[in-house]
N, C-alpha and C. Protein backbone atom coordinates (compact mmCIF):
# COMPACT_ATOMS: atom_id res chain seq x y z
N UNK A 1 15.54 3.22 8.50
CA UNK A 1 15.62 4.60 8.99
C UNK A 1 16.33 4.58 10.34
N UNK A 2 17.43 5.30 10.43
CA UNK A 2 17.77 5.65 11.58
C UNK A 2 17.59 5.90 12.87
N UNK A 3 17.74 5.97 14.25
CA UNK A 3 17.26 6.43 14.84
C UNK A 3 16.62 8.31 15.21
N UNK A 4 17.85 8.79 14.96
CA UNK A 4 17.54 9.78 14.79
C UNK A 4 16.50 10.57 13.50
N UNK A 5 16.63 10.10 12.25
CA UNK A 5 15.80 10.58 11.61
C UNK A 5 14.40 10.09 12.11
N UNK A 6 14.27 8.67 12.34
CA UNK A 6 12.81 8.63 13.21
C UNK A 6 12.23 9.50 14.42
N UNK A 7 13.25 9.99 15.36
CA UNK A 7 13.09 11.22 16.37
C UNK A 7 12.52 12.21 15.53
N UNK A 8 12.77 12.60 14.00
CA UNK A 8 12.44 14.24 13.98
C UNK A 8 11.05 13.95 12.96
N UNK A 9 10.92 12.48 12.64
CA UNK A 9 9.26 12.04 11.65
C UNK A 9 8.83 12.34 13.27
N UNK A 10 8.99 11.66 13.74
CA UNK A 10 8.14 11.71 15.25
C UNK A 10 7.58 12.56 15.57
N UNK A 11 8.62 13.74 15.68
CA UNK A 11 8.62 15.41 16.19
C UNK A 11 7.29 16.05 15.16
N UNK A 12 8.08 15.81 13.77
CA UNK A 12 6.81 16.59 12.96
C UNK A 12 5.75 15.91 12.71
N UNK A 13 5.52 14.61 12.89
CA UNK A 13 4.14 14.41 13.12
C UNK A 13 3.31 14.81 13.96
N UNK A 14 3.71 14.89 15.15
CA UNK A 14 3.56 15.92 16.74
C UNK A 14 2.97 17.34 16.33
N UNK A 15 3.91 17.67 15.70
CA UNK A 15 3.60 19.02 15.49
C UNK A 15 1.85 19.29 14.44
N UNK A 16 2.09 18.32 13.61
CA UNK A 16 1.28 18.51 12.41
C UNK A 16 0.07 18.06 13.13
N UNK A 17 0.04 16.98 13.45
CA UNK A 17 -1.63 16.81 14.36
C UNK A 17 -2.08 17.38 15.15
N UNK A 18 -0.93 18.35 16.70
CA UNK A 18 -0.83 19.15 17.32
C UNK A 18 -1.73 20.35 16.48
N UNK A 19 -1.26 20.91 14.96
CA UNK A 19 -1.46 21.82 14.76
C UNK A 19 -2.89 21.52 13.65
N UNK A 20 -3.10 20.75 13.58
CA UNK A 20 -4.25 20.29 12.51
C UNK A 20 -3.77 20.23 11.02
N UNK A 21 -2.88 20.35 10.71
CA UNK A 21 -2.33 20.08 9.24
C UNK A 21 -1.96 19.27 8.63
N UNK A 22 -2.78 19.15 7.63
CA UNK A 22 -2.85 17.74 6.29
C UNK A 22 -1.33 17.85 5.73
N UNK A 23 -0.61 17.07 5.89
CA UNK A 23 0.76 16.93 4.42
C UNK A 23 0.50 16.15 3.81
N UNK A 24 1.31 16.35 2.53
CA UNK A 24 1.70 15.49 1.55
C UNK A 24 2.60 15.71 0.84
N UNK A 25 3.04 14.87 0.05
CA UNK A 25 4.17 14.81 -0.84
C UNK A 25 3.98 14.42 -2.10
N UNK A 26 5.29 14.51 -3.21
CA UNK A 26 5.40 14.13 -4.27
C UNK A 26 6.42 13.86 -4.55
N UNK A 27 6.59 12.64 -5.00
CA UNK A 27 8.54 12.27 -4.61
C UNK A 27 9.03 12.06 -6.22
N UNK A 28 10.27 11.89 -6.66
CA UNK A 28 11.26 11.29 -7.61
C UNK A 28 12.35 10.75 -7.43
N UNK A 29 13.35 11.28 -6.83
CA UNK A 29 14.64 10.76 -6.99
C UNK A 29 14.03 9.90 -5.46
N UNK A 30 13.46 10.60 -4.16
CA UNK A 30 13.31 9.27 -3.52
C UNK A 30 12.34 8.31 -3.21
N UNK A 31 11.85 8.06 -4.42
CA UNK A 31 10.87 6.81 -4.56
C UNK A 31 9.89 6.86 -3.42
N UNK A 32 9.62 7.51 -2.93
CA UNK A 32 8.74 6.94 -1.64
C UNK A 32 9.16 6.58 -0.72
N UNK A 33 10.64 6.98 -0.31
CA UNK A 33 11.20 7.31 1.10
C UNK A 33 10.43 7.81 2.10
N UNK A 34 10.21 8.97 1.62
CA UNK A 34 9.84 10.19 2.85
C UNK A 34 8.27 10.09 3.22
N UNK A 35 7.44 8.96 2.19
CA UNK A 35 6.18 8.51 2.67
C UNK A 35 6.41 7.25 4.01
N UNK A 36 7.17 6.49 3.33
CA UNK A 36 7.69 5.25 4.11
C UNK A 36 7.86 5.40 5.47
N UNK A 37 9.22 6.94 5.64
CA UNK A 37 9.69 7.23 6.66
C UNK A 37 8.17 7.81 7.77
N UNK A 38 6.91 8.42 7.16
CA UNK A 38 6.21 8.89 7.82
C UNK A 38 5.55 7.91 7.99
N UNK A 39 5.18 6.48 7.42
CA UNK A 39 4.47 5.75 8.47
C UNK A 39 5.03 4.75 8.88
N UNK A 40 6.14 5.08 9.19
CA UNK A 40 6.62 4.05 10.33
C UNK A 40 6.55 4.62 11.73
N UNK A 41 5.73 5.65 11.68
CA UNK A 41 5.03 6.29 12.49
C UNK A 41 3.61 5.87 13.04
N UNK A 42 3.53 5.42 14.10
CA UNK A 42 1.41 4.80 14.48
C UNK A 42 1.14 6.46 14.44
N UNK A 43 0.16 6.25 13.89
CA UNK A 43 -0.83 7.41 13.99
C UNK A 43 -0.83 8.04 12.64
N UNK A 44 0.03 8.05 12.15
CA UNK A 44 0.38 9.05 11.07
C UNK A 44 -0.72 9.35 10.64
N UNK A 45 -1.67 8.86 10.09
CA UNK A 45 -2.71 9.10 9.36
C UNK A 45 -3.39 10.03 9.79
N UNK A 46 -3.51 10.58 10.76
CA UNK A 46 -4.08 11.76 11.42
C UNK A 46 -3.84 13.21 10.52
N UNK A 47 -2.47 13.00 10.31
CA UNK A 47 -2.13 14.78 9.51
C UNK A 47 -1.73 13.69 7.75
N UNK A 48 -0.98 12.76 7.98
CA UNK A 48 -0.32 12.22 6.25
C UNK A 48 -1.75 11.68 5.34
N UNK A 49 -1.39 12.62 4.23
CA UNK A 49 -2.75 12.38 3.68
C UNK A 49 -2.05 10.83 2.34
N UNK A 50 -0.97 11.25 1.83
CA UNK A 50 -0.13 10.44 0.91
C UNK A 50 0.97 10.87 0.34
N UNK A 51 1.58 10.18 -0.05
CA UNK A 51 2.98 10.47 -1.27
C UNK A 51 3.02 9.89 -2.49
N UNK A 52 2.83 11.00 -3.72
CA UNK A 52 2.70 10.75 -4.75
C UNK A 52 4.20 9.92 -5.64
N UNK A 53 4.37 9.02 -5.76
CA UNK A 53 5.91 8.57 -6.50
C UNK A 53 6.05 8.78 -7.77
N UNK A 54 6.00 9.92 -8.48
CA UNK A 54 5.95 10.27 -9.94
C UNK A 54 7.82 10.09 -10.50
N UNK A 55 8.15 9.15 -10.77
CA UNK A 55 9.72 8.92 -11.35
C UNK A 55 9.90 9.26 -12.56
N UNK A 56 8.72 9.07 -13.18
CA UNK A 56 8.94 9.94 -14.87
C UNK A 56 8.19 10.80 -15.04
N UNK A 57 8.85 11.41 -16.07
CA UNK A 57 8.24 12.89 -16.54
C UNK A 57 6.61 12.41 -17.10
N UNK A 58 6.56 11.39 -17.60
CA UNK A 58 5.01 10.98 -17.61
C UNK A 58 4.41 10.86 -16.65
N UNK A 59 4.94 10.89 -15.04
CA UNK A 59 3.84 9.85 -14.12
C UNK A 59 3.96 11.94 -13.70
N UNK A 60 4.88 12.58 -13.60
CA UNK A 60 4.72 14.20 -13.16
C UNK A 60 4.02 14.54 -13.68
N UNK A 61 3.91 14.64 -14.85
CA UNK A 61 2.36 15.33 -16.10
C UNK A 61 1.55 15.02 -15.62
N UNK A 62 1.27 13.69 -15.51
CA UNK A 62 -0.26 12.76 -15.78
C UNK A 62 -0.84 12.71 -14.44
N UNK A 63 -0.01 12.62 -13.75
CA UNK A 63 -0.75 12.38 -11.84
C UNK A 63 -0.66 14.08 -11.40
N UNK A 64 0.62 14.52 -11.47
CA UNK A 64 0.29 16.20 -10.70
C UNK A 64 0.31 16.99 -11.35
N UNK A 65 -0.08 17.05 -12.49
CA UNK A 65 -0.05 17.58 -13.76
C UNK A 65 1.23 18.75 -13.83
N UNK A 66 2.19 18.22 -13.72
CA UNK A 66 3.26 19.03 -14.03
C UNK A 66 3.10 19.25 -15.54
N UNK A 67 3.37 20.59 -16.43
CA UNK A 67 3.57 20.83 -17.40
C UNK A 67 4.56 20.39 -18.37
N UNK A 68 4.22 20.10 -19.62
CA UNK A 68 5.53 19.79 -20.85
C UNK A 68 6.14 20.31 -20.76
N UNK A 69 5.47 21.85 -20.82
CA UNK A 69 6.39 22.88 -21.33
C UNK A 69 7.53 23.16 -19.98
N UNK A 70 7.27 23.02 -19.09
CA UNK A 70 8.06 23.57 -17.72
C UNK A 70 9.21 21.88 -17.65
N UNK A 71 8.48 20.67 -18.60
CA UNK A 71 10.21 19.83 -18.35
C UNK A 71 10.79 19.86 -19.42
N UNK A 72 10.02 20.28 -20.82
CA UNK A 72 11.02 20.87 -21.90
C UNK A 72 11.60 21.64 -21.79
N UNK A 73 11.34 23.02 -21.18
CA UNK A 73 12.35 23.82 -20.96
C UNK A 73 13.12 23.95 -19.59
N UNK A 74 13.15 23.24 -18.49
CA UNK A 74 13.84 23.38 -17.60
C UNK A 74 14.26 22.17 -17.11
N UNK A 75 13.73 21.30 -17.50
CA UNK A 75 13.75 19.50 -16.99
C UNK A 75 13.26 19.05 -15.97
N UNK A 76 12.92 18.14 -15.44
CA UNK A 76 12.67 17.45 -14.22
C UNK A 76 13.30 17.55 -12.83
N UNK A 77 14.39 18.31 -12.96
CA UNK A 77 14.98 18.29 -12.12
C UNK A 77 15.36 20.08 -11.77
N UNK A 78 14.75 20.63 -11.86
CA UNK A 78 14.67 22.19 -11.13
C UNK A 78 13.20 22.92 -10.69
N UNK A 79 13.60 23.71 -10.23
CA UNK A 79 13.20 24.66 -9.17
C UNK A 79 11.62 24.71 -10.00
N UNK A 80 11.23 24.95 -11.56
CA UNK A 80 9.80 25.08 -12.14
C UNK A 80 8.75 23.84 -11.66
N UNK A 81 9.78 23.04 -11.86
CA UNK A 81 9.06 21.15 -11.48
C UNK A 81 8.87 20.98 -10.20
N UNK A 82 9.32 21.38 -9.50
CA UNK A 82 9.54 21.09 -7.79
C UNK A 82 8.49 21.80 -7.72
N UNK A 83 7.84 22.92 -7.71
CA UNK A 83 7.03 23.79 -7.67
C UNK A 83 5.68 23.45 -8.15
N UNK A 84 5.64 22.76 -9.23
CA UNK A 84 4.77 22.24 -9.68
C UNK A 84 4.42 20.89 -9.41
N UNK A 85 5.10 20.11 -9.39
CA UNK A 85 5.52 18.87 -8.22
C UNK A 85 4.59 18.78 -6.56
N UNK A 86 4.71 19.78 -5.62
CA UNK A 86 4.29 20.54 -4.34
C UNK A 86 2.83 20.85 -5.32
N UNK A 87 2.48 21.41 -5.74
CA UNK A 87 0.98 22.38 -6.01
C UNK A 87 0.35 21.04 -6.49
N UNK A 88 1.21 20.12 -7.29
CA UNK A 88 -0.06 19.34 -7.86
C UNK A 88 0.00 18.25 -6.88
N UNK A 89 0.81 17.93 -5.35
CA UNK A 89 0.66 17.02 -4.71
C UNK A 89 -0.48 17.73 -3.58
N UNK A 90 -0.76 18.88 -3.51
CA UNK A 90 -1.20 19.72 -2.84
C UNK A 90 -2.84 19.68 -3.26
N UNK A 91 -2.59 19.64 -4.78
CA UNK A 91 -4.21 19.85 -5.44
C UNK A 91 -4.43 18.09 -4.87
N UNK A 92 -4.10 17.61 -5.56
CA UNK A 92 -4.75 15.36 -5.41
C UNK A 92 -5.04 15.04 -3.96
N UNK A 93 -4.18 15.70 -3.07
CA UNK A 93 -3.99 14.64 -2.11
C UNK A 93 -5.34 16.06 -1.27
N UNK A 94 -5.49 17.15 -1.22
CA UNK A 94 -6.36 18.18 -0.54
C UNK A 94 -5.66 18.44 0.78
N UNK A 95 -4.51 18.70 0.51
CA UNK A 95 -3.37 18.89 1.88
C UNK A 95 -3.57 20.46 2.17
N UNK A 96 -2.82 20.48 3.75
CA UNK A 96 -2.94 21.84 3.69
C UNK A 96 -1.22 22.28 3.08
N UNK A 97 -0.42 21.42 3.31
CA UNK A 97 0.52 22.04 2.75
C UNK A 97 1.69 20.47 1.79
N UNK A 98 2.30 20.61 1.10
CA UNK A 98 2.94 19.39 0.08
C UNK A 98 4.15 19.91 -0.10
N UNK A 99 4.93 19.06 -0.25
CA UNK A 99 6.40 19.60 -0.68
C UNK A 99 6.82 18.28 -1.68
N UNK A 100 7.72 18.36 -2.28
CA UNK A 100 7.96 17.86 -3.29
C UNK A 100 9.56 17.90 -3.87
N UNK A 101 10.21 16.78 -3.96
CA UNK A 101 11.72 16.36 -4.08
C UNK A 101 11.96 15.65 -5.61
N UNK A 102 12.80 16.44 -6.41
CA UNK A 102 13.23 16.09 -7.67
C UNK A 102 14.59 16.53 -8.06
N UNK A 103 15.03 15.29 -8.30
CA UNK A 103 16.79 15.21 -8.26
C UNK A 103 17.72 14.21 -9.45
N UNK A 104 18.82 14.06 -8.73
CA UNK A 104 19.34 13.35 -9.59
C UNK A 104 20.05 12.17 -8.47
N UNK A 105 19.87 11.36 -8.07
CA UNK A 105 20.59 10.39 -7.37
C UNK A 105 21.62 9.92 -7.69
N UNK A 106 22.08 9.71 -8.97
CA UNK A 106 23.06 8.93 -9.07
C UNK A 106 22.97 7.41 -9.01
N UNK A 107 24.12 6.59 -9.58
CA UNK A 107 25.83 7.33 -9.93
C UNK A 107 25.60 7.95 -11.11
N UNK A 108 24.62 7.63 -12.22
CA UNK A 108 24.99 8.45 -13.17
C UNK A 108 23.80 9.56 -13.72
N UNK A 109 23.40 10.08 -14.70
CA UNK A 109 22.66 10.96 -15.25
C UNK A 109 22.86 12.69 -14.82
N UNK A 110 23.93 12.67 -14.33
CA UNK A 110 24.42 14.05 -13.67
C UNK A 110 24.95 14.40 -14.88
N UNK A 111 25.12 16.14 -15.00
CA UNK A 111 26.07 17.15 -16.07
C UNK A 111 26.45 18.22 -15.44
N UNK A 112 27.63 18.97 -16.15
CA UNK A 112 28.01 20.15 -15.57
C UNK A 112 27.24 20.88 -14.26
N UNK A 113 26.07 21.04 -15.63
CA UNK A 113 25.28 22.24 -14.81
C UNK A 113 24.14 21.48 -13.83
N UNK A 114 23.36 20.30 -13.71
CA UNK A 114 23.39 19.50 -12.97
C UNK A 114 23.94 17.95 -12.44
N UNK A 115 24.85 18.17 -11.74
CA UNK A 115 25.59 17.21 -11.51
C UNK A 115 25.10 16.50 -10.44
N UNK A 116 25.65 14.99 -10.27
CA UNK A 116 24.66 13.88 -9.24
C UNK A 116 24.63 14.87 -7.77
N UNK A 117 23.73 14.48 -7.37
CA UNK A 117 23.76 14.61 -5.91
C UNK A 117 23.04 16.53 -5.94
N UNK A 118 22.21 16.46 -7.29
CA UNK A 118 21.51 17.58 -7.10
C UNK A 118 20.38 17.49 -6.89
N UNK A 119 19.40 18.03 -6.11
CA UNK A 119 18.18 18.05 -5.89
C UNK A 119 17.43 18.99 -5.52
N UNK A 120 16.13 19.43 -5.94
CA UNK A 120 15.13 20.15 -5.90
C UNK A 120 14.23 20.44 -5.02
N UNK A 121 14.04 21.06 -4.22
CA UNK A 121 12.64 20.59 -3.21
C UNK A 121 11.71 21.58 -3.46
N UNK A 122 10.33 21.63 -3.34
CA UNK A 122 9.17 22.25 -3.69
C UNK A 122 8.45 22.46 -2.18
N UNK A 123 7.70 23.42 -2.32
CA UNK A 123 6.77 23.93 -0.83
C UNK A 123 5.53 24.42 -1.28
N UNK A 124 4.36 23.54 -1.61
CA UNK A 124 3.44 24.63 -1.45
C UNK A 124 2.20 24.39 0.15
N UNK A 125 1.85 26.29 -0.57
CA UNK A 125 0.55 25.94 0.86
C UNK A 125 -0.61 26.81 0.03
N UNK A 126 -0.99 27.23 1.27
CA UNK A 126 -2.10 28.61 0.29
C UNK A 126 -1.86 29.19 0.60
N UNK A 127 -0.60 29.99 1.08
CA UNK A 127 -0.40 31.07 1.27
C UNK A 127 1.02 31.54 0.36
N UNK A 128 1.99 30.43 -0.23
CA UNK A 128 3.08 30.89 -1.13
C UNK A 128 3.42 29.50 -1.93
N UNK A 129 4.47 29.18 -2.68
CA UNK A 129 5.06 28.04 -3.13
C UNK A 129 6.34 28.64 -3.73
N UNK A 130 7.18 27.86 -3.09
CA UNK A 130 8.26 28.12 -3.04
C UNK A 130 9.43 27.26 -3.28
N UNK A 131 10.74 27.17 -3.84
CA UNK A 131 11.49 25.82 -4.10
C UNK A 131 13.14 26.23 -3.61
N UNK A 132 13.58 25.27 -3.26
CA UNK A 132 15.41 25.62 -3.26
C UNK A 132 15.96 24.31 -3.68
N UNK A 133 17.54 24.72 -3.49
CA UNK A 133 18.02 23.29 -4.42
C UNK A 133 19.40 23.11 -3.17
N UNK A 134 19.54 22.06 -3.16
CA UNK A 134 20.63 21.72 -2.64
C UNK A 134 21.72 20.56 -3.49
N UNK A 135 22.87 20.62 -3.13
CA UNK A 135 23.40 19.19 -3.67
C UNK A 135 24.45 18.59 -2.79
N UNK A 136 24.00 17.41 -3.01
CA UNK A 136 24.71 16.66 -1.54
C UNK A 136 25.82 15.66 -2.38
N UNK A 137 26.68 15.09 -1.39
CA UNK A 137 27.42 15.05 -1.50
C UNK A 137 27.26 12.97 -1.23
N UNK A 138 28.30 12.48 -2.00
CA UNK A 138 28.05 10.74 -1.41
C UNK A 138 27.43 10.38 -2.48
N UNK A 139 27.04 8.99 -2.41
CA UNK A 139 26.29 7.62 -3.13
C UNK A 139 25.22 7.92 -3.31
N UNK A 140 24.25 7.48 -4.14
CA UNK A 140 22.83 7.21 -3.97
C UNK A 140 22.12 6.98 -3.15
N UNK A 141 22.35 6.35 -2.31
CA UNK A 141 21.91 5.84 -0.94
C UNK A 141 22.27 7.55 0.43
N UNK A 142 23.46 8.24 0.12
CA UNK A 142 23.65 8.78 0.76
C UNK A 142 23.00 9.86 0.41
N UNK A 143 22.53 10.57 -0.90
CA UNK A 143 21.61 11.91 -1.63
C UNK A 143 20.02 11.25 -1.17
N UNK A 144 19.78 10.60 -1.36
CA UNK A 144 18.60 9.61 -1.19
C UNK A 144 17.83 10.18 0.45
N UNK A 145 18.64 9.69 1.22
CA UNK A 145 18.95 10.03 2.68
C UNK A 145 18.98 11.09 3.13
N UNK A 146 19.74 12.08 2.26
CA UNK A 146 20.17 13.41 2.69
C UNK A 146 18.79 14.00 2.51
N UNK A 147 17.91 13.71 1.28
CA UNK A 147 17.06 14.42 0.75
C UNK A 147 15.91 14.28 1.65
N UNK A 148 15.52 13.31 2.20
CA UNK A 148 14.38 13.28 3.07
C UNK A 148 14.85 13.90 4.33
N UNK A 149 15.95 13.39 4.73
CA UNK A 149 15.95 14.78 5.89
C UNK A 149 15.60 15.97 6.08
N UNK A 150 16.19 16.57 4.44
CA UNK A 150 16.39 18.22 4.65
C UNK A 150 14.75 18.20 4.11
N UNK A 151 13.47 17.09 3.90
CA UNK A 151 12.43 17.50 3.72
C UNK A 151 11.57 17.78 5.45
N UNK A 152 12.79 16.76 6.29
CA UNK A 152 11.48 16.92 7.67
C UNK A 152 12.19 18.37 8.16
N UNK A 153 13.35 18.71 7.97
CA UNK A 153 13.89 19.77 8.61
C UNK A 153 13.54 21.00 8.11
N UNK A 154 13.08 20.98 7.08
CA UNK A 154 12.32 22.22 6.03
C UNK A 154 11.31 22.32 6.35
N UNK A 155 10.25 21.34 6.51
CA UNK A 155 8.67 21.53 7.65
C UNK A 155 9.08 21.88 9.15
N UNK A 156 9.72 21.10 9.79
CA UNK A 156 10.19 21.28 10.97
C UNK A 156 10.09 23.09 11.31
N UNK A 157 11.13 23.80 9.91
CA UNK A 157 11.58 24.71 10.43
C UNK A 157 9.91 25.91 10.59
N UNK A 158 9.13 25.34 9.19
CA UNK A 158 8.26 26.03 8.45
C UNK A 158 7.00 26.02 9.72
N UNK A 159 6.97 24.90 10.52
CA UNK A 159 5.88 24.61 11.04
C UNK A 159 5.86 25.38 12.58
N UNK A 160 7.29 24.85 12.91
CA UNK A 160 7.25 25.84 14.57
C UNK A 160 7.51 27.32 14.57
């Protein structure tokens, strides 16, 4: 991890213990990045409750109970799953708030209508749940990267 991306785990850990709030996550395309990235943080444990690494549509069902029906009809990789992704990392882990990243990394398994370097992110709390999509641009390593950022910068923005 970078320097700078460690400045802004830093920041929102600050904030989250500052403010008393449990996170958590539920990851796919980045394996357990964005858990990793939060404890290379001392303290973390104060607000990080865990990060769920669900990579298949079996470990999404079975651990956050993402629905069949929501990856038969929309797949693993949109805005229904991300959503459900966040709520069921939200229900396991007893967070106050979870977000949740499901994508396509690359180099390959991309199509038209999702092509590599697309990804999903999920928000829930108790007060809404919510998802957007972005698609980045670069390698695996570089969507990978991109994606945990825009997860501390999406709390970042949500939290102050």
């Amino acid at each position: 991890m970078n320097e700078d991306t460690f400045s802004l785990v830093q920041k929102l850990l600050g904030i989250t213990i500052d403010k008393s709030v449990k996170i958590s996550f539920a990851e796919s395309c980045t394996g357990g990045m964005i858990g990793s990235a939060i404890t290379e943080i001392a303290g973390a444990s104060a607000s990080f409750l865990g990060s769920a690494v669900t990579y298949s549509d079996e470990a999404k069902m079975s651990i956050l109970g993402v629905s069949a029906d929501t990856i038969k009809q929309n797949g693993a990789v949109s805005a229904e799953c991300a959503e459900e992704m966040a709520n069921g990392a939200r229900r396991i882990y007893n967070s106050d708030i979870a977000m949740s990243v499901t994508g396509i990394a690359g180099p390959d398994g991309g199509t038209d209508e999702k092509p590599v370097g697309t990804v999903w992110f999920g928000f829930s709390s108790c007060d809404k749940t919510s998802s957007f999509i972005r698609i980045f641009k670069g390698d695996r390593d570089k969507v990978r990267e991109a994606a945990l950022k825009q997860v501390i910068f999406f709390l970042l923005e949500e939290l102050e």
